[in-house]
C-alpha atoms as a PDB file:
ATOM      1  CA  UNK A   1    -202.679-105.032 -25.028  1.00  0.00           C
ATOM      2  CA  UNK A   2    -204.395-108.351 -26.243  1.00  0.00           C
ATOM      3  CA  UNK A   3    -207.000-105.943 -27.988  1.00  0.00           C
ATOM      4  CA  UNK A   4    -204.516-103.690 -29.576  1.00  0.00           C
ATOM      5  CA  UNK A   5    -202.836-107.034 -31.279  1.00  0.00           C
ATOM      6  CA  UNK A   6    -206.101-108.158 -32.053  1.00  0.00           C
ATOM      7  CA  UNK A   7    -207.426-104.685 -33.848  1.00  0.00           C
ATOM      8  CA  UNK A   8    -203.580-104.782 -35.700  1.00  0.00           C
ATOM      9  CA  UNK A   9    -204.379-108.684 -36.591  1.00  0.00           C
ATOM     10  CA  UNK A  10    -207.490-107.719 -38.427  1.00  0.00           C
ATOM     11  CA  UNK A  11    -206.894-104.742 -40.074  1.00  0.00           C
ATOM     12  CA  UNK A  12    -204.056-106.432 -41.661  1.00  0.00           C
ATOM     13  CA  UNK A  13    -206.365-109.140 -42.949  1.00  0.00           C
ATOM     14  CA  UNK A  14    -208.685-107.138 -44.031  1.00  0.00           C
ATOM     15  CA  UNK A  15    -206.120-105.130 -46.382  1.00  0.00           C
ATOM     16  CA  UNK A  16    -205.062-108.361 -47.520  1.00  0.00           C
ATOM     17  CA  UNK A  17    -208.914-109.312 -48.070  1.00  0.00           C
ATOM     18  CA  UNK A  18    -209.251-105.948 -49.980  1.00  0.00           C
ATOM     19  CA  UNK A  19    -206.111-106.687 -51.939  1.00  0.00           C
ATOM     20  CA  UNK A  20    -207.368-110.448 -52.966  1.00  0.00           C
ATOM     21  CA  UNK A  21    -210.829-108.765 -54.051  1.00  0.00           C
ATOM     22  CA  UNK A  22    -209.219-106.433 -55.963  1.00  0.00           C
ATOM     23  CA  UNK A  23    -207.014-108.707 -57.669  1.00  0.00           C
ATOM     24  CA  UNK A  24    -209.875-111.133 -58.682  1.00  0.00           C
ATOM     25  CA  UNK A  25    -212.191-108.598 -59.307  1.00  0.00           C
ATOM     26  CA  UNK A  26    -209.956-107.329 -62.910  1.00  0.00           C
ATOM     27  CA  UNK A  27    -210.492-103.824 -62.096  1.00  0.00           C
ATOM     28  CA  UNK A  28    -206.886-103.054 -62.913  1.00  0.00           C
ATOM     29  CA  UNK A  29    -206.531-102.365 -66.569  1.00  0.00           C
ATOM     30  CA  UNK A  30    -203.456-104.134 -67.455  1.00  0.00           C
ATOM     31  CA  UNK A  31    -203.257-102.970 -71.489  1.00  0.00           C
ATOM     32  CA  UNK A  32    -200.229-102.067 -72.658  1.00  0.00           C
ATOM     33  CA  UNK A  33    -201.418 -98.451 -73.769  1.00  0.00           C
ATOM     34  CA  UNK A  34    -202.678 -97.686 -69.980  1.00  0.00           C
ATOM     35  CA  UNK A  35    -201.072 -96.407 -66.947  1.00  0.00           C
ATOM     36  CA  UNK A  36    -201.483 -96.043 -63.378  1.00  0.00           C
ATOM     37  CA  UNK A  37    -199.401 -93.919 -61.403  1.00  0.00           C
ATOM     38  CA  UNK A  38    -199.507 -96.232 -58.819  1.00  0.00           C
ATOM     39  CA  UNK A  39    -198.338 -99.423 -60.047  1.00  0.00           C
ATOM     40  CA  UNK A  40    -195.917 -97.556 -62.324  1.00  0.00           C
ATOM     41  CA  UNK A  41    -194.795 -96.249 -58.976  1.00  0.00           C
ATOM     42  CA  UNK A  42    -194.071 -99.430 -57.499  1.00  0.00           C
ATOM     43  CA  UNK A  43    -192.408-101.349 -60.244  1.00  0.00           C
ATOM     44  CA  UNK A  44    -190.285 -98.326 -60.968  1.00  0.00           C
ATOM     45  CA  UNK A  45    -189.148 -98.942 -56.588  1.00  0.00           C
ATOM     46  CA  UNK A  46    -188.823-102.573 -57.346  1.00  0.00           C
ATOM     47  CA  UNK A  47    -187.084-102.472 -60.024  1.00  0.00           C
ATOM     48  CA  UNK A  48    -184.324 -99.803 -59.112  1.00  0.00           C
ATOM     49  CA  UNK A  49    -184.207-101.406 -55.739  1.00  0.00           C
ATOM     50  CA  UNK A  50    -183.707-105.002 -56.991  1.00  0.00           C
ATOM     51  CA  UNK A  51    -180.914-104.082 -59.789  1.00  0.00           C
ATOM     52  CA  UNK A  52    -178.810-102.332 -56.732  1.00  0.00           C
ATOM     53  CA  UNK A  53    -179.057-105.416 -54.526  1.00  0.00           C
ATOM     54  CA  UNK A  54    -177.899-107.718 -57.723  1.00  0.00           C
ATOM     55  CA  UNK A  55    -174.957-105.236 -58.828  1.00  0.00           C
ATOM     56  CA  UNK A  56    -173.679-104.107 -55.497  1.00  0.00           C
ATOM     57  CA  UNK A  57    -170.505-106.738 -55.940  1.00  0.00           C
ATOM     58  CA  UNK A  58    -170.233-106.146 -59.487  1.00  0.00           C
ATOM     59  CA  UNK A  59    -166.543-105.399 -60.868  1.00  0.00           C
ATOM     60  CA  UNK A  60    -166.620-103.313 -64.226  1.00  0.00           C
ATOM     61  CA  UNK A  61    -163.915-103.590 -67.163  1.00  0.00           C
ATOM     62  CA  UNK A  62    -162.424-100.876 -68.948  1.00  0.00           C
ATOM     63  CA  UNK A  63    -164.958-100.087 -70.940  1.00  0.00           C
ATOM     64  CA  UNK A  64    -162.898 -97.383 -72.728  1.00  0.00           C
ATOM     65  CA  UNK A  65    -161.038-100.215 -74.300  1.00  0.00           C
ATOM     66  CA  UNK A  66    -162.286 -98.965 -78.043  1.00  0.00           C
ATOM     67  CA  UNK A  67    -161.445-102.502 -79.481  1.00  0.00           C
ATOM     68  CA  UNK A  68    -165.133-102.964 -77.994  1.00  0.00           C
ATOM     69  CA  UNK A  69    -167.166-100.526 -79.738  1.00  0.00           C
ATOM     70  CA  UNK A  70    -167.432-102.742 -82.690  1.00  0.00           C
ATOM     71  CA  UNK A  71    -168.452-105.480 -81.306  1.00  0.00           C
ATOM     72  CA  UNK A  72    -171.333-103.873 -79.087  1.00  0.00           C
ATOM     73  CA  UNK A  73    -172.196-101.811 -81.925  1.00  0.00           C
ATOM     74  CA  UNK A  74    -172.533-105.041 -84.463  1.00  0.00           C
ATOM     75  CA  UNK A  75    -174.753-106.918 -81.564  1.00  0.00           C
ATOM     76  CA  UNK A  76    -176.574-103.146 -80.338  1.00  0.00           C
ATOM     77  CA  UNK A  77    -177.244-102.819 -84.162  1.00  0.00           C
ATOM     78  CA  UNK A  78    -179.220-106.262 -84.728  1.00  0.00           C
ATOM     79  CA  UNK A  79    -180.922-106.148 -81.250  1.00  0.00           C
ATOM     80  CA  UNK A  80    -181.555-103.051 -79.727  1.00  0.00           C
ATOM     81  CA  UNK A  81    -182.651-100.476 -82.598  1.00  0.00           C
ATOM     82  CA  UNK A  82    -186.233-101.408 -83.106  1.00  0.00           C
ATOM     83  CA  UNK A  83    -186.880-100.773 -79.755  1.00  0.00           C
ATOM     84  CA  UNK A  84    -184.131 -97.849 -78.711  1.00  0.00           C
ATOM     85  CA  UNK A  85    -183.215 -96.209 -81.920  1.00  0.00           C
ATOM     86  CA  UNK A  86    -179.596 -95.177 -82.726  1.00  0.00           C
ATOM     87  CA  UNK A  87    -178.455 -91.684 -83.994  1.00  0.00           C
ATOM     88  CA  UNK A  88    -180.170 -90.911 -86.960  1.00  0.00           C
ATOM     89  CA  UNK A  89    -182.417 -94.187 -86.374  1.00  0.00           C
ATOM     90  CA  UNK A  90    -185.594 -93.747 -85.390  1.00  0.00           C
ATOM     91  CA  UNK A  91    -187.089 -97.020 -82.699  1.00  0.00           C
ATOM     92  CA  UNK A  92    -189.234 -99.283 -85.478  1.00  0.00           C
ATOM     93  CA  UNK A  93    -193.054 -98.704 -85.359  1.00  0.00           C
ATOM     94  CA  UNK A  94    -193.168-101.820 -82.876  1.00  0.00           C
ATOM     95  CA  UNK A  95    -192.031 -99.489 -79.828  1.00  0.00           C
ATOM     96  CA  UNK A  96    -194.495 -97.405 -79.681  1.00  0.00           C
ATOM     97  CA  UNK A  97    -196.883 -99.762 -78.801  1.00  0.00           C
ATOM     98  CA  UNK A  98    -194.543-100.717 -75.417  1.00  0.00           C
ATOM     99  CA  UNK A  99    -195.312 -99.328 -71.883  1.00  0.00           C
ATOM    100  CA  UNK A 100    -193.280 -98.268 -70.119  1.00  0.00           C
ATOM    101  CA  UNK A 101    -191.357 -96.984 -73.489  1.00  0.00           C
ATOM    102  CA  UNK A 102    -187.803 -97.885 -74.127  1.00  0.00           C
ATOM    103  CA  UNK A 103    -185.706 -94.889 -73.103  1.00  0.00           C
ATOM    104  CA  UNK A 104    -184.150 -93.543 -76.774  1.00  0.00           C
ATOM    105  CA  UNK A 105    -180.182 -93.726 -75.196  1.00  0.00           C
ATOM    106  CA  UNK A 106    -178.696 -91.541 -78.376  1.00  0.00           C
ATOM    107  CA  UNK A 107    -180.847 -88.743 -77.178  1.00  0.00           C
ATOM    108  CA  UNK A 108    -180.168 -88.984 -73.349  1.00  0.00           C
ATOM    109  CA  UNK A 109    -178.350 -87.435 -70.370  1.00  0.00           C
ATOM    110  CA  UNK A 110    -179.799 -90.086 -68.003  1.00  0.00           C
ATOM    111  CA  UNK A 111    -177.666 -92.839 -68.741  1.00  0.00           C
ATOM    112  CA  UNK A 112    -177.579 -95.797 -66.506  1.00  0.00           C
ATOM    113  CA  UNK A 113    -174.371 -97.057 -65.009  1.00  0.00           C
ATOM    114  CA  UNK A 114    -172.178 -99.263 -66.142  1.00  0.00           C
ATOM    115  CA  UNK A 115    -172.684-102.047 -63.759  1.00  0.00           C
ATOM    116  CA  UNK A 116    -176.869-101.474 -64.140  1.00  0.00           C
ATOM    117  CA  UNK A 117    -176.761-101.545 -68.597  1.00  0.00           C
ATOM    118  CA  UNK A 118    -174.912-104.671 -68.028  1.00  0.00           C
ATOM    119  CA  UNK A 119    -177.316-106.727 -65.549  1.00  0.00           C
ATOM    120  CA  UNK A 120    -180.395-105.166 -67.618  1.00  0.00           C
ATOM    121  CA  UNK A 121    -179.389-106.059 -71.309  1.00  0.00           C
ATOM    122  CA  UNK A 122    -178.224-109.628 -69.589  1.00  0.00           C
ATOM    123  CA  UNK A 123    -181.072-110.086 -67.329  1.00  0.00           C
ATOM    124  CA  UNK A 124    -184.013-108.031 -69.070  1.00  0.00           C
ATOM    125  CA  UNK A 125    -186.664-106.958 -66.950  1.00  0.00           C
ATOM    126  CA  UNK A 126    -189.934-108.780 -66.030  1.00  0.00           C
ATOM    127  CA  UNK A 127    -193.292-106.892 -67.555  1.00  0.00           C
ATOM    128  CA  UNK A 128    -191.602-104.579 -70.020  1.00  0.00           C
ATOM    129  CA  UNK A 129    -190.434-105.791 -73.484  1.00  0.00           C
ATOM    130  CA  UNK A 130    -186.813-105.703 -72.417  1.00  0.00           C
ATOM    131  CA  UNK A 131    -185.761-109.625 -73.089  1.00  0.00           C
ATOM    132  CA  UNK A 132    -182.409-110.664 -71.500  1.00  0.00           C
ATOM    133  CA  UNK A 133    -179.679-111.392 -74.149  1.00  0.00           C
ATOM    134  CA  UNK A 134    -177.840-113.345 -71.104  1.00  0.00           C
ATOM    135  CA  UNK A 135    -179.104-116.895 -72.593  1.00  0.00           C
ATOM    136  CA  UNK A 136    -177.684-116.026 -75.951  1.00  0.00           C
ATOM    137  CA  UNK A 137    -174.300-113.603 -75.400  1.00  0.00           C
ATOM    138  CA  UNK A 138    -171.646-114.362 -73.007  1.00  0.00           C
ATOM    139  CA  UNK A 139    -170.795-111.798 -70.864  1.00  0.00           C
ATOM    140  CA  UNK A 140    -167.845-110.200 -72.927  1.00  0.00           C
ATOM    141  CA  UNK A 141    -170.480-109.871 -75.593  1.00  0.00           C
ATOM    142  CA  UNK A 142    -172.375-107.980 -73.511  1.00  0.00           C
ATOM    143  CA  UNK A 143    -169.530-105.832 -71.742  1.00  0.00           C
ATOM    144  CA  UNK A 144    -168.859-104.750 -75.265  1.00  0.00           C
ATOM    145  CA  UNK A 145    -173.009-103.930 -75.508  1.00  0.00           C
ATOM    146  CA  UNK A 146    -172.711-101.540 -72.483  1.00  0.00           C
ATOM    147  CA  UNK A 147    -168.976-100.495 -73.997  1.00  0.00           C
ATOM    148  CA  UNK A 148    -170.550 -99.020 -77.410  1.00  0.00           C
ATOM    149  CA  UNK A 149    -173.878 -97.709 -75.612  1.00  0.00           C
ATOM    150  CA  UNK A 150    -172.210 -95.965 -72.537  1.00  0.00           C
ATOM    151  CA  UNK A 151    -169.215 -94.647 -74.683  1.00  0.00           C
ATOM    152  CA  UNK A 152    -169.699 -94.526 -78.420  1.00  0.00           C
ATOM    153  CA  UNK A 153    -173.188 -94.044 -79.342  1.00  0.00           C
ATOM    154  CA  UNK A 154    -173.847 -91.172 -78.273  1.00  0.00           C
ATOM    155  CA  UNK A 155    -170.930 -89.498 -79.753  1.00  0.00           C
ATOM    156  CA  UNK A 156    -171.635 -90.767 -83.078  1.00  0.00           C
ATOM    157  CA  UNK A 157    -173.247 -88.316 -85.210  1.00  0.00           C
ATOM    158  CA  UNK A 158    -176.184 -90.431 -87.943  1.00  0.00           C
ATOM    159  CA  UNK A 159    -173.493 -90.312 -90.626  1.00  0.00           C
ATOM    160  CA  UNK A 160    -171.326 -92.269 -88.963  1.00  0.00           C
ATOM    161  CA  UNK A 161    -173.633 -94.381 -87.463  1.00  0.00           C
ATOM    162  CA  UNK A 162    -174.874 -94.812 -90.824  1.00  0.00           C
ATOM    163  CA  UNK A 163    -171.548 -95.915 -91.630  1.00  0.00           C
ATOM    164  CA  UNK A 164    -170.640 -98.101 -88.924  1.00  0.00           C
ATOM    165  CA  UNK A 165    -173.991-100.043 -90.266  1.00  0.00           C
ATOM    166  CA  UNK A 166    -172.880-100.138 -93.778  1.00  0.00           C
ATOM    167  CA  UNK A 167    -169.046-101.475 -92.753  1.00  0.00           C
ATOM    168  CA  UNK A 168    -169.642-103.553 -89.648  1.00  0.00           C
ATOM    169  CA  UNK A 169    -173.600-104.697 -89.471  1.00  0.00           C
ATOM    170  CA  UNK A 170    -173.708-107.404 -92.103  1.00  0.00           C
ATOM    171  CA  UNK A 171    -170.368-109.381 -91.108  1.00  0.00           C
ATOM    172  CA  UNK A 172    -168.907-110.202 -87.852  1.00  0.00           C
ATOM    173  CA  UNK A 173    -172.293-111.018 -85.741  1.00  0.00           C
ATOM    174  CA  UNK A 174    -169.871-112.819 -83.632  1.00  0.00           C
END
């Protein structure tokens, strides 16, 4: 038994061992325009697994109240479109350059959950370009963000984006 501990004892250390040296050793190509399936892998787990765990409790408004749109359009509008596009917008030159790349929401059927948009746009997530707004919008602010994106946007055809930008993008930032 004392030799079956001791062959578990070592191999552990030595995949820790292996795991220093690789660390060290800058094998892993960390650029922005690379990828490895593995590490992608892994975030992607951590990340999905550590959202769950931090919305499990999380009580959702009525995000149908409309009176919202506006607001998380005028805030979506100055923040989010260089990076995630809007109907008839196109994400800025800047997010291309991003890995992972921001997921274009006007063009998808995968949309994340209410409770998830909200902890991501406050929190952000660590290695990506995704800042949190939570140190600069208060949480009705961003309710209203995960309002427009979950509910409007995507029924908005570019024209009326386009107008939504035109009426409501220039005045009431707050």
């Amino acid at each position: 038994m004392k030799k079956q501990i001791l062959n578990v004892i070592i191999t552990l250390l030595v995949i820790v061992l292996v795991g220093i040296i690789y660390i060290y050793s800058g094998s892993n190509n960390i650029a922005q325009t690379s990828d490895n399936a593995f590490l992608t892998k892994v975030f992607s787990t951590v990340k999905d697994r550590s959202i769950r765990k931090r919305i499990k409790d999380m009580k959702v408004p009525d995000l149908a109240d409309t009176a919202l749109y506006k607001i998380g359009f005028v805030h979506y509008n100055e923040m989010c479109t260089t990076c995630h596009g809007g109907p008839g917008i196109n994400p800025d030159e800047l997010s291309k350059g991003l890995f992972p790349a921001p997921p274009k929401f006007y063009k998808s059927d995968d949309m994340p959950e209410p409770a998830e948009a909200f902890w991501v746009i406050k929190n952000g997530i660590k290695f990506t370009a995704m800042p949190a707004f939570g140190p600069t919008h208060d949480d009705q602010k961003i309710w209203a963000i995960t309002a427009f994106l979950l509910n409007k946007m995507n029924k908005m055809s570019p024209e009326e984006f386009r107008e939504w930008q035109i009426k409501y993008a220039e005045k009431d930032k707050d």
